[in-house]
C-alpha atoms as a PDB file:
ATOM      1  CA  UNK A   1      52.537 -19.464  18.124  1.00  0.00           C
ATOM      2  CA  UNK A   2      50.623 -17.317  20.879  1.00  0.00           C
ATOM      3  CA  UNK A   3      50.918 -14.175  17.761  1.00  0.00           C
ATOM      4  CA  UNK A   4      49.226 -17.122  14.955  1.00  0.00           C
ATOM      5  CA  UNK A   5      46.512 -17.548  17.606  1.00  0.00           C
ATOM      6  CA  UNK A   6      45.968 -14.144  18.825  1.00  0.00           C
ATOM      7  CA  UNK A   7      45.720 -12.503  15.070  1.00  0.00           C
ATOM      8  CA  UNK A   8      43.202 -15.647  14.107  1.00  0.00           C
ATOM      9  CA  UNK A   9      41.320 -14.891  17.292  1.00  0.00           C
ATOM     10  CA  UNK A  10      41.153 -10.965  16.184  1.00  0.00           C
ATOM     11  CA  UNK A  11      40.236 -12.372  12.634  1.00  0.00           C
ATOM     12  CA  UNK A  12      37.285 -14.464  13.802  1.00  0.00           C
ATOM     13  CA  UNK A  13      36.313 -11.355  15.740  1.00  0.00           C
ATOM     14  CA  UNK A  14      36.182  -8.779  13.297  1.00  0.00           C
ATOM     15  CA  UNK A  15      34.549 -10.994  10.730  1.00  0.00           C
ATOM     16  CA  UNK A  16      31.606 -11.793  12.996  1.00  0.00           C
ATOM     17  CA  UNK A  17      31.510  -7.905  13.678  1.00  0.00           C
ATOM     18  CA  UNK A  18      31.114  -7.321   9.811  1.00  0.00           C
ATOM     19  CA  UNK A  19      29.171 -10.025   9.154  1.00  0.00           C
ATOM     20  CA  UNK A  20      26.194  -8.699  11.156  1.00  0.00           C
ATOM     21  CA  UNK A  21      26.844  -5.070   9.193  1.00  0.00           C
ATOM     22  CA  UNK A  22      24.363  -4.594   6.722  1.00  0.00           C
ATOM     23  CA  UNK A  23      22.128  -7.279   7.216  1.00  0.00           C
ATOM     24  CA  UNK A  24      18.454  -6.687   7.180  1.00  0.00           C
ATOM     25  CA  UNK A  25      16.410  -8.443   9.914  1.00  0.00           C
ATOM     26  CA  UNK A  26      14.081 -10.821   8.421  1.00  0.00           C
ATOM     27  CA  UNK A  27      10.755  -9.714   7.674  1.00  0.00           C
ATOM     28  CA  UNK A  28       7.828 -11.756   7.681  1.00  0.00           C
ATOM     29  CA  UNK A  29       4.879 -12.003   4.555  1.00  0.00           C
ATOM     30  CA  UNK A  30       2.612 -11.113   7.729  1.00  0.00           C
ATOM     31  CA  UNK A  31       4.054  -7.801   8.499  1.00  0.00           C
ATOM     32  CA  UNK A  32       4.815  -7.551   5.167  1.00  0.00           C
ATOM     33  CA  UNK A  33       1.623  -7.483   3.800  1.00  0.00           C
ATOM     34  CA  UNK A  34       0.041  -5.646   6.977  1.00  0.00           C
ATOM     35  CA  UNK A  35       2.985  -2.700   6.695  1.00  0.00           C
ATOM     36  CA  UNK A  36       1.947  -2.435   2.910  1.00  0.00           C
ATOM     37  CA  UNK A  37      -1.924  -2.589   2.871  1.00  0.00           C
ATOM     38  CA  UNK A  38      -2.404  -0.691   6.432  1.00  0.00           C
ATOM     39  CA  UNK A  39       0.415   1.716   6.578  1.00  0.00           C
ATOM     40  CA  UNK A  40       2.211   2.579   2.926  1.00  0.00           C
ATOM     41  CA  UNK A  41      -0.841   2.437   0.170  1.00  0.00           C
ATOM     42  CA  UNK A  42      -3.392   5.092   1.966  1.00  0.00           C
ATOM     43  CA  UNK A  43      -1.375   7.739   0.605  1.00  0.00           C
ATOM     44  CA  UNK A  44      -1.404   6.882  -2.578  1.00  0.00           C
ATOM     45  CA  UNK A  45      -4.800   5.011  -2.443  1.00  0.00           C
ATOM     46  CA  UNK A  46      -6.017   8.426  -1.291  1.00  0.00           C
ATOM     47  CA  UNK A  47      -4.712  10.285  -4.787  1.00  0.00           C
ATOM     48  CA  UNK A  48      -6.063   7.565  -7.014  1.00  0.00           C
ATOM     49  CA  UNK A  49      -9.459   7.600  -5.112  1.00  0.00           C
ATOM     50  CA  UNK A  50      -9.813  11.690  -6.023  1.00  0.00           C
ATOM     51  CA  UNK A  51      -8.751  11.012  -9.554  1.00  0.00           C
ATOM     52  CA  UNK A  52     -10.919   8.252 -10.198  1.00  0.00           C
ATOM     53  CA  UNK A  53     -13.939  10.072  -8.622  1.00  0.00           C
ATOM     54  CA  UNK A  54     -12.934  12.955 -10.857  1.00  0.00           C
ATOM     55  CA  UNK A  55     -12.878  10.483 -14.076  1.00  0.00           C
ATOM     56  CA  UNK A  56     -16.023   8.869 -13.216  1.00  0.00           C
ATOM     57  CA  UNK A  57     -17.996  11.683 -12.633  1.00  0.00           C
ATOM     58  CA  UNK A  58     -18.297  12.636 -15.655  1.00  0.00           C
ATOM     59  CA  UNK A  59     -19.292   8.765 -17.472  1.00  0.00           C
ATOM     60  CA  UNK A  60     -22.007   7.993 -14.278  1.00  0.00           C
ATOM     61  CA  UNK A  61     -23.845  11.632 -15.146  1.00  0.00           C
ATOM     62  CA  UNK A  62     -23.266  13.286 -11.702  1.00  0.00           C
ATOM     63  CA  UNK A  63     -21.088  15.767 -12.866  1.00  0.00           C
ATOM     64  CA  UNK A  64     -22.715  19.171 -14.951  1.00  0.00           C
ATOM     65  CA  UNK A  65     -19.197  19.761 -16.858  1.00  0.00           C
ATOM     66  CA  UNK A  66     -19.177  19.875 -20.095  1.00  0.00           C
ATOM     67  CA  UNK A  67     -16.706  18.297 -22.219  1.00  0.00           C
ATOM     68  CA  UNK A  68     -13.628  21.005 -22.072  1.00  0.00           C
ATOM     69  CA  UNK A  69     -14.093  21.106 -17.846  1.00  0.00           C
ATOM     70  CA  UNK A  70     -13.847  17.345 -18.115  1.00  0.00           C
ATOM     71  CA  UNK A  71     -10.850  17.817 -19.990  1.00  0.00           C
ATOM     72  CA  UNK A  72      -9.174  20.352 -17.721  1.00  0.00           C
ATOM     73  CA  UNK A  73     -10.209  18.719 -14.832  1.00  0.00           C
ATOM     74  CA  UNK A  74      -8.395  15.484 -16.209  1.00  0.00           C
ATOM     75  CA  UNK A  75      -5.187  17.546 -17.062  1.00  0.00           C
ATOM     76  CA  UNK A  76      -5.275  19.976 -13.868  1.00  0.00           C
ATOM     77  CA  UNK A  77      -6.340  17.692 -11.068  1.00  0.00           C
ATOM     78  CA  UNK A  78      -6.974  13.844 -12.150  1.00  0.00           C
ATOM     79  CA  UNK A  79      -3.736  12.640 -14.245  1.00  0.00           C
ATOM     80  CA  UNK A  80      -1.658  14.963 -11.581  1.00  0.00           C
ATOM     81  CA  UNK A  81      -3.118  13.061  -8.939  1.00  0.00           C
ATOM     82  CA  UNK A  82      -2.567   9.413 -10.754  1.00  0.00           C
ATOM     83  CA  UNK A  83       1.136   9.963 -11.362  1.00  0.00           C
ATOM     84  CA  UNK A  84       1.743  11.305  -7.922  1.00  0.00           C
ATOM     85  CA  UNK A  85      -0.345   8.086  -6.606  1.00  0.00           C
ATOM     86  CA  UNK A  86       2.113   6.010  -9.492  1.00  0.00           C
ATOM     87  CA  UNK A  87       5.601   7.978  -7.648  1.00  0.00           C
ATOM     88  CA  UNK A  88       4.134   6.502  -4.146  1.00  0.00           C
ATOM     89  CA  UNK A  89       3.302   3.278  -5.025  1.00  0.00           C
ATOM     90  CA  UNK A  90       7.056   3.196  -7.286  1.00  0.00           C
ATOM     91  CA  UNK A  91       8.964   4.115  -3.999  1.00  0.00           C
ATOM     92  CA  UNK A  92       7.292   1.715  -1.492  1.00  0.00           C
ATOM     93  CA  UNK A  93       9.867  -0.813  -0.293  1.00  0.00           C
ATOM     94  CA  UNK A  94       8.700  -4.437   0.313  1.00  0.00           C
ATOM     95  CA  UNK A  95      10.622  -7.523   1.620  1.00  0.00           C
ATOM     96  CA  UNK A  96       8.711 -10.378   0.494  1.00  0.00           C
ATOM     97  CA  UNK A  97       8.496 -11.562  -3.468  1.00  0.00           C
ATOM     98  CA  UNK A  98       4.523 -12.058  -2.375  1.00  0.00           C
ATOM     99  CA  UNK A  99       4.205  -8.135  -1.155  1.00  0.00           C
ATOM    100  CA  UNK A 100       6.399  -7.365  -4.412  1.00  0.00           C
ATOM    101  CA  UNK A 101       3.620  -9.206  -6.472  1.00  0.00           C
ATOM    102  CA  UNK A 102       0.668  -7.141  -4.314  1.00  0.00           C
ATOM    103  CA  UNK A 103       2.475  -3.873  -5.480  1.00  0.00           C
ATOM    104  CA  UNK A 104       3.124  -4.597  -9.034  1.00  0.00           C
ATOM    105  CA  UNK A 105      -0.642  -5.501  -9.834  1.00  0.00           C
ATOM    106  CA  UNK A 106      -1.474  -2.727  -8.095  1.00  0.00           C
ATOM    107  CA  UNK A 107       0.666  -0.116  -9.863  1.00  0.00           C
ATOM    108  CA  UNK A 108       0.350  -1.702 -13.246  1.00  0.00           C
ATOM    109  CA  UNK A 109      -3.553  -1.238 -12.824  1.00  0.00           C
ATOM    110  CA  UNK A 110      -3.154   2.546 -11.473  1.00  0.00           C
ATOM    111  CA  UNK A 111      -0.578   2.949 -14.260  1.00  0.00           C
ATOM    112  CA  UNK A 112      -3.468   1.991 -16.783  1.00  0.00           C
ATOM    113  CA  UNK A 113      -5.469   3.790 -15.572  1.00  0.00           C
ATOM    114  CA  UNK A 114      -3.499   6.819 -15.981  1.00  0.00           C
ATOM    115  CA  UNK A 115      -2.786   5.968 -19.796  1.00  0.00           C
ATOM    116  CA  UNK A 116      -6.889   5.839 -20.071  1.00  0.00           C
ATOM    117  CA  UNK A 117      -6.757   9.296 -18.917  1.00  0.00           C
ATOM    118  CA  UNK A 118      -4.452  10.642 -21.037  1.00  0.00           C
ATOM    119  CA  UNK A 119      -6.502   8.489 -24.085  1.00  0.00           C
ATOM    120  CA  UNK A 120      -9.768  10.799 -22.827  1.00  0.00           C
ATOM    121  CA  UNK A 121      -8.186  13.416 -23.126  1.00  0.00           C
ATOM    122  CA  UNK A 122      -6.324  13.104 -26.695  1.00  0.00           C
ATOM    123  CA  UNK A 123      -9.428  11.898 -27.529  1.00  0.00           C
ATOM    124  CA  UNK A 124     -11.220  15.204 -26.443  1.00  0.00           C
ATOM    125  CA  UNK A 125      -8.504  17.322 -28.267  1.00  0.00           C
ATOM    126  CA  UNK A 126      -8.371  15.082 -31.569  1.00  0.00           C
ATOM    127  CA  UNK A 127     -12.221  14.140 -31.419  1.00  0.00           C
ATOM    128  CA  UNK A 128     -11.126  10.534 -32.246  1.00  0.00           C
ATOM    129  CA  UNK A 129     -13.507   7.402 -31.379  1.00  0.00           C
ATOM    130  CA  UNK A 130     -10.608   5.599 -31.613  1.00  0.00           C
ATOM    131  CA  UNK A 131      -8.545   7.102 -28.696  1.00  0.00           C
ATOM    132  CA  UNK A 132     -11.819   6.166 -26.121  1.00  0.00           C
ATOM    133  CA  UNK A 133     -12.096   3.073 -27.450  1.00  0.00           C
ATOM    134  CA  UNK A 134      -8.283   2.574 -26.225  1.00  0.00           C
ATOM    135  CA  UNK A 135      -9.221   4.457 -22.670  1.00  0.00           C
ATOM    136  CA  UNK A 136     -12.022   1.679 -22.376  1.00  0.00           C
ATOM    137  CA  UNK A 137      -9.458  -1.166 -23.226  1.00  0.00           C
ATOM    138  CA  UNK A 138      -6.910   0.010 -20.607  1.00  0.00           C
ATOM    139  CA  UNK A 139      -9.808   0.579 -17.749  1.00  0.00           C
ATOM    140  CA  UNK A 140     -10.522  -3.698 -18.706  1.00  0.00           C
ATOM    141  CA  UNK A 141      -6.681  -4.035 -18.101  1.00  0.00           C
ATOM    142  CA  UNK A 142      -7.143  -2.314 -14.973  1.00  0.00           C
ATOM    143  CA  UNK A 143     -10.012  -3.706 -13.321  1.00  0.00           C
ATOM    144  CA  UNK A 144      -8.097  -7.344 -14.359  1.00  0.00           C
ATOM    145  CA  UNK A 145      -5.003  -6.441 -12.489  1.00  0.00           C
ATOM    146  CA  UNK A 146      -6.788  -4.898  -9.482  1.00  0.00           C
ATOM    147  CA  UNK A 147      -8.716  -8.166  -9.789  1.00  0.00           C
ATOM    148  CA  UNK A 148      -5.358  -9.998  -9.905  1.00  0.00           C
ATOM    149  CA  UNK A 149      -4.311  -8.281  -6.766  1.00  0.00           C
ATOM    150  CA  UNK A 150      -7.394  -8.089  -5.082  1.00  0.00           C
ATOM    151  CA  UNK A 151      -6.875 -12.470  -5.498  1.00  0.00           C
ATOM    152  CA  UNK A 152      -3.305 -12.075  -4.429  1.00  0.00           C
ATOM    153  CA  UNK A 153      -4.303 -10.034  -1.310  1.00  0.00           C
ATOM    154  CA  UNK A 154      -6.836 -12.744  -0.343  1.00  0.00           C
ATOM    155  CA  UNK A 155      -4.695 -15.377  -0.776  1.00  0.00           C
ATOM    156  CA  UNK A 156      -2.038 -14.255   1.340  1.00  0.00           C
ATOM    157  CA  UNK A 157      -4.245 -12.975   4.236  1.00  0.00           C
ATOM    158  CA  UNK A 158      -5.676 -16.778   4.132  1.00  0.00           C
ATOM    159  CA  UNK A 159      -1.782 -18.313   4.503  1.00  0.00           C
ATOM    160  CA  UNK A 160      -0.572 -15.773   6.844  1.00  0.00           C
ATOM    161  CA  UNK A 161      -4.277 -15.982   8.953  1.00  0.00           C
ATOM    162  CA  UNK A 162      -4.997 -12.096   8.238  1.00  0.00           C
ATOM    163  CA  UNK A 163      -8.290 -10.406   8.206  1.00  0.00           C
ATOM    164  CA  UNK A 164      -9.129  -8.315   5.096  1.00  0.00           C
ATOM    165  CA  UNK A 165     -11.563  -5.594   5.733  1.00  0.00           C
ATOM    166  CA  UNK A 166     -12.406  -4.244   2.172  1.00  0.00           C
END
């Protein structure tokens, strides 16, 4: 009898032991959200910033380049600097389904805006309308999804009582 009780005693006691292996702590949407935003996207937000200044410079006139620099500078520097910011963004970890929806819209946009690049730039090479038209219809898709998690941002920092500072 005292052997029955002493092996379910040991029992209960490693199983408690074991059952505390492995198990995450619970995170909240709060710190979630505020780990994410504050502390994980600035890196990559930081490579899609340079990109996009590199893209846009050349549509809002404030660059002198002329077609083939805009085109190397998209190959060398911009679409380099979207799929590193795409990698980053890829290997963030979240906790929370609502942080998981903040980082897909975010890397679907940047990843559509990366396709638009590469559509500029068969576009330069084939000299097809076509291929720009395309760019233009992925940089809607983008702005809709940023949009989308611009929304989703908002809506969370208004449950959780968070601040946004654009």
């Amino acid at each position: 009898m005292k052997k029955r009780v002493y092996i379910a005693v040991v029992t209960l006691a490693l199983a408690s032991l074991f059952a505390g292996c492995g198990k995450k702590s619970a995170v909240s949407v709060k710190d979630d959200v505020v780990e994410f935003v504050n502390e994980e996207l600035p890196a990559a937000k930081a490579d899609h910033d340079n990109a996009i200044g590199i893209y846009n410079a050349y549509f809002t006139g404030s660059s002198d380049q002329d077609l083939d620099a805009f085109k190397t500078s998209l190959q060398d520097t911009a679409i380099p600097a979207m799929e590193n910011c795409i990698t980053t963004i890829s290997n963030i970890e979240v906790a929370t389904d609502e942080v998981k929806a903040l980082k897909d819209s975010y890397l679907q946009s940047v990843q559509k805006e990366c396709e638009a690049m590469k559509m500029v730039v068969s576009a330069i090479d084939g000299e097809n309308a076509d291929y720009l038209t395309q760019a233009d219809s992925l940089i809607a898709e983008a702005a809709t999804l940023r949009s989308d998690y611009q929304t989703k941002l908002q809506a969370i920092a208004n449950e959780q009582g968070i601040v946004v500072n654009q």
